[in-house]
C-alpha atoms as a PDB file:
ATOM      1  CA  UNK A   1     123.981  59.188  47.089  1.00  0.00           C
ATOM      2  CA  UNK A   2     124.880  60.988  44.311  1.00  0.00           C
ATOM      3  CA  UNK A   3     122.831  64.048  43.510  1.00  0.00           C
ATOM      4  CA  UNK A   4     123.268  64.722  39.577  1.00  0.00           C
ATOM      5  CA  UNK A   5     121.680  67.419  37.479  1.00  0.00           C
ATOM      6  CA  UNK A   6     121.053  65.599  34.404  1.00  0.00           C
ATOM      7  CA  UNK A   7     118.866  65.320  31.032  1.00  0.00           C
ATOM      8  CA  UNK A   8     118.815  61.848  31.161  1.00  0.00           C
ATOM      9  CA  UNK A   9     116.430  60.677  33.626  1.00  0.00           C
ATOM     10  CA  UNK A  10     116.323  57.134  34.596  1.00  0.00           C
ATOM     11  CA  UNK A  11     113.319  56.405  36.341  1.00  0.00           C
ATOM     12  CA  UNK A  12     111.413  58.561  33.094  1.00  0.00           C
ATOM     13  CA  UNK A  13     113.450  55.788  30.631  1.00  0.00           C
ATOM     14  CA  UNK A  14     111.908  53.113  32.973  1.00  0.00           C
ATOM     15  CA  UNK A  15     108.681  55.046  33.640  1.00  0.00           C
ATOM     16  CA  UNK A  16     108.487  55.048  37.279  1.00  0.00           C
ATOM     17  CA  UNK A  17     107.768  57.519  39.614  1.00  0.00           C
ATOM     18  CA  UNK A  18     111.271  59.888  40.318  1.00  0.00           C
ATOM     19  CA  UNK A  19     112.884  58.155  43.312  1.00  0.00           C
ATOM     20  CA  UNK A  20     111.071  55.296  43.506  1.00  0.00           C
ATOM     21  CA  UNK A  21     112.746  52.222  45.258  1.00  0.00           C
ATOM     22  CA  UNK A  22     115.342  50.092  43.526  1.00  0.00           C
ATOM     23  CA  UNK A  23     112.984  47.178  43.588  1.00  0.00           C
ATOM     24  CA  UNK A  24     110.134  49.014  41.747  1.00  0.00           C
ATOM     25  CA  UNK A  25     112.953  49.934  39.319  1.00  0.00           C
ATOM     26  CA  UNK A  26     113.967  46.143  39.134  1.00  0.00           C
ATOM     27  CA  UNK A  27     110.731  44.640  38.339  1.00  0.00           C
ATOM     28  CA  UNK A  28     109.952  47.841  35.554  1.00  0.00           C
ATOM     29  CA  UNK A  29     113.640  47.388  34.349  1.00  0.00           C
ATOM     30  CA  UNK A  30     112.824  43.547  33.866  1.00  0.00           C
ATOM     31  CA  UNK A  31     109.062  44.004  32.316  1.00  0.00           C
ATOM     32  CA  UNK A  32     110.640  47.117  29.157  1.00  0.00           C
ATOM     33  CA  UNK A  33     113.592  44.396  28.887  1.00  0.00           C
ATOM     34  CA  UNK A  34     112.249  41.300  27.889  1.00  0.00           C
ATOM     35  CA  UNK A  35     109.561  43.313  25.551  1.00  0.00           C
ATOM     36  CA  UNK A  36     112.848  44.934  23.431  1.00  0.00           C
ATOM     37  CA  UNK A  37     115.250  42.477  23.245  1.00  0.00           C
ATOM     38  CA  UNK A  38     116.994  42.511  20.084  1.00  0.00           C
ATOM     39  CA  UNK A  39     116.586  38.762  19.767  1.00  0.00           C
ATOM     40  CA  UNK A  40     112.986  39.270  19.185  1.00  0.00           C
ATOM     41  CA  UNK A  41     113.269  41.633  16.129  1.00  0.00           C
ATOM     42  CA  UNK A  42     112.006  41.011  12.566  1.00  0.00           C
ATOM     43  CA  UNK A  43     113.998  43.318  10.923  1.00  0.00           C
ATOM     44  CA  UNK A  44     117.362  45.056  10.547  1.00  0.00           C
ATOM     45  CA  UNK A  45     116.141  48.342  11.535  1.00  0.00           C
ATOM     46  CA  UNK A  46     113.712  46.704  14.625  1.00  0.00           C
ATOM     47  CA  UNK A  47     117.088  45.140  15.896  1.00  0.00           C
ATOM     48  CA  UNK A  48     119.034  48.088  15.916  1.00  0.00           C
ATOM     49  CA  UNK A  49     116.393  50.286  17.828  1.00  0.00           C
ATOM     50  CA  UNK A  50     115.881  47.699  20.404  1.00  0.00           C
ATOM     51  CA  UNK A  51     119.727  47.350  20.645  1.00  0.00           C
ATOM     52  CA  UNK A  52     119.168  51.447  21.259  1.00  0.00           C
ATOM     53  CA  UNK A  53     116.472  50.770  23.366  1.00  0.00           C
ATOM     54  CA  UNK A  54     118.440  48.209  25.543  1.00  0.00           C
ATOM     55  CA  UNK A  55     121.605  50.492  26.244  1.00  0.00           C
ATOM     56  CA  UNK A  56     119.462  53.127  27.308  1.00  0.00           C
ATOM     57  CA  UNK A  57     117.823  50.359  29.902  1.00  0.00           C
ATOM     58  CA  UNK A  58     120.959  49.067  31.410  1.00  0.00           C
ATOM     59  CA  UNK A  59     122.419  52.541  31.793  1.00  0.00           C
ATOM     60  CA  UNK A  60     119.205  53.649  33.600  1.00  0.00           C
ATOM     61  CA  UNK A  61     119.249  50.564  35.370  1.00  0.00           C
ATOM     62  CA  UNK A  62     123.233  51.166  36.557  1.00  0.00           C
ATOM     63  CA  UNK A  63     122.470  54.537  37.394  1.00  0.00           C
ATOM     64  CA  UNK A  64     119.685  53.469  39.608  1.00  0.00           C
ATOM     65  CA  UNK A  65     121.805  51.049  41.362  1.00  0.00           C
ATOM     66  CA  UNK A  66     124.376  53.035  41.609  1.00  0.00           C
ATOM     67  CA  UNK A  67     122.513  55.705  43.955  1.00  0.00           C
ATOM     68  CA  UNK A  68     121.172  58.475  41.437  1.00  0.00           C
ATOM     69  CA  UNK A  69     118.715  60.469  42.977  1.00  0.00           C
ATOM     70  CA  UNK A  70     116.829  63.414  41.062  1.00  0.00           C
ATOM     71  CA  UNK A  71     117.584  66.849  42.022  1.00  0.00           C
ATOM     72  CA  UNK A  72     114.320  68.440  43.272  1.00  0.00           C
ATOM     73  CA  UNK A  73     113.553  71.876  41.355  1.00  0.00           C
END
């Protein structure tokens, strides 16, 4: 597990519950994904912040999977 004191908090950008389970994560990472899709945007500047939107998904997502745990303060 890695234990990483960070400003970026990915269960906030998925809004769930710090250290939830990855499977809570999953299903929340699945729900914000399909609503922001770039696909789905009417304009130039929708597209671009749900391009925004969607990098800051997966990299919550990876750093879920990848064992992050939140420091507790």
């Amino acid at each position: 597990m890695t234990m990483i004191k960070s400003a970026f908090n990915p269960y906030k950008v998925l809004g769930v519950p710090d250290n939830s389970p990855k499977d809570v994560c999953k299903v929340a990472y699945k729900r914000l994904i399909r609503k922001c899709h770039p696909d789905f945007g009417r304009t130039e500047e929708d597209i671009k912040r749900r391009e925004e939107q969607t990098k800051m998904l997966n990299e919550a997502i990876s750093m879920i999977e990848k064992g992050y745990k939140t420091i507790e303060r």
